[in-house]
Protein backbone atom coordinates (compact mmCIF):
# COMPACT_ATOMS: atom_id res chain seq x y z
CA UNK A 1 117.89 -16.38 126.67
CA UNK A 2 117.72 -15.16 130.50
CA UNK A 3 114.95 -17.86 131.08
CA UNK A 4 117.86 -21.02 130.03
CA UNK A 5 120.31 -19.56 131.98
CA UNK A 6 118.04 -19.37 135.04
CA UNK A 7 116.94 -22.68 134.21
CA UNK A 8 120.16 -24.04 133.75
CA UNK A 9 121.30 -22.72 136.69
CA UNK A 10 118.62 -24.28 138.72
CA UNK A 11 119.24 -28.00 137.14
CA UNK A 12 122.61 -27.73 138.17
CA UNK A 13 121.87 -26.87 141.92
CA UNK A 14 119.28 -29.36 141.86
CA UNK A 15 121.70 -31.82 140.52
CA UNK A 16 124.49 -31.40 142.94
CA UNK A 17 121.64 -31.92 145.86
CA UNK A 18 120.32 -34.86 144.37
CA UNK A 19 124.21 -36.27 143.87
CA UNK A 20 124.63 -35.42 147.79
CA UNK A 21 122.40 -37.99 148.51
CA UNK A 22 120.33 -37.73 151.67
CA UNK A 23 122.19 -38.51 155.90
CA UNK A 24 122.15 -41.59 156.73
CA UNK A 25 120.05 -41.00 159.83
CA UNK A 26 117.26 -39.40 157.70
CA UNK A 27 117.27 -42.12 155.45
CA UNK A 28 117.24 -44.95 158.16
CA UNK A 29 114.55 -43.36 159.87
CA UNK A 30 112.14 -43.21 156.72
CA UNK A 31 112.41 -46.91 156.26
CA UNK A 32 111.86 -47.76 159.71
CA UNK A 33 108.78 -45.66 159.34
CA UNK A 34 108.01 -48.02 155.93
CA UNK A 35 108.50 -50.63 157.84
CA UNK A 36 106.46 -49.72 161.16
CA UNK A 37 103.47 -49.16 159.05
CA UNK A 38 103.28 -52.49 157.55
CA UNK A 39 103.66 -54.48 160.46
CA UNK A 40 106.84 -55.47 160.58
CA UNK A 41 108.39 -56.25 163.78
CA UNK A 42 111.57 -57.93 164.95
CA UNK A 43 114.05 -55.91 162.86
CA UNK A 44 117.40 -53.92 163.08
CA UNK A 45 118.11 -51.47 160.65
CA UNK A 46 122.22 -50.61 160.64
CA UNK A 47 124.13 -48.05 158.30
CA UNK A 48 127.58 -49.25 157.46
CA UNK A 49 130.62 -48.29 155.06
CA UNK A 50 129.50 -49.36 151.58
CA UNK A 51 130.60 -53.16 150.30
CA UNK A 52 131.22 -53.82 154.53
CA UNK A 53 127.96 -55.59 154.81
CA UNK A 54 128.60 -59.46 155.42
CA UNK A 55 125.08 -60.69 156.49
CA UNK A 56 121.21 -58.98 156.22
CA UNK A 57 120.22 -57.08 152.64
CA UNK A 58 120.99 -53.82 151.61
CA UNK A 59 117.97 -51.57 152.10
CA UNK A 60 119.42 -47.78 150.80
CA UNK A 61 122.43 -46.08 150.25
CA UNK A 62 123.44 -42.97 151.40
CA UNK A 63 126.03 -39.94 152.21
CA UNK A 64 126.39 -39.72 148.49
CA UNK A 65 126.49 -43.65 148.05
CA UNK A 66 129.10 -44.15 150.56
CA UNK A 67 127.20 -46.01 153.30
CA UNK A 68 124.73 -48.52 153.25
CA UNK A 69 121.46 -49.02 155.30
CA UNK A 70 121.16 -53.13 156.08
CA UNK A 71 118.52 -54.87 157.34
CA UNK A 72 118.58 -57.50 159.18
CA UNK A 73 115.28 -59.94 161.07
CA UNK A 74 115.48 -61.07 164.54
């Protein structure tokens, strides 16, 4: 009985985290990382409000799905 409390605790904490979602500047700097090690050149990566971006392709969300990571060539 003790251990499915303990492990219900723990999926619960571990839930919440997950929910969080990760900073946006974390986030933006993994991709650009991604992105840097195939090759790719030439590219801005931006984080705006969520449903604000007019032009480029949503790359990530963030902030708990809030704000968007868009990337745009040239």
């Amino acid at each position: 009985m003790k251990n499915w409390v303990m492990a219900l605790a723990l999926l619960s904490v571990a839930g919440t985290a997950f929910a969080a979602g990760k900073p946006c500047e974390e986030l933006k700097s993994e991709i650009a990382a991604k992105l840097d090690a195939k090759g790719v050149s030439g590219y801005s990566l931006e984080i705006v409000d969520k449903g604000s971006a007019t032009d480029g392709k949503v790359v990530g969300t963030c902030e708990g799905g809030t704000k968007e990571i868009v990337y745009k060539r040239g």
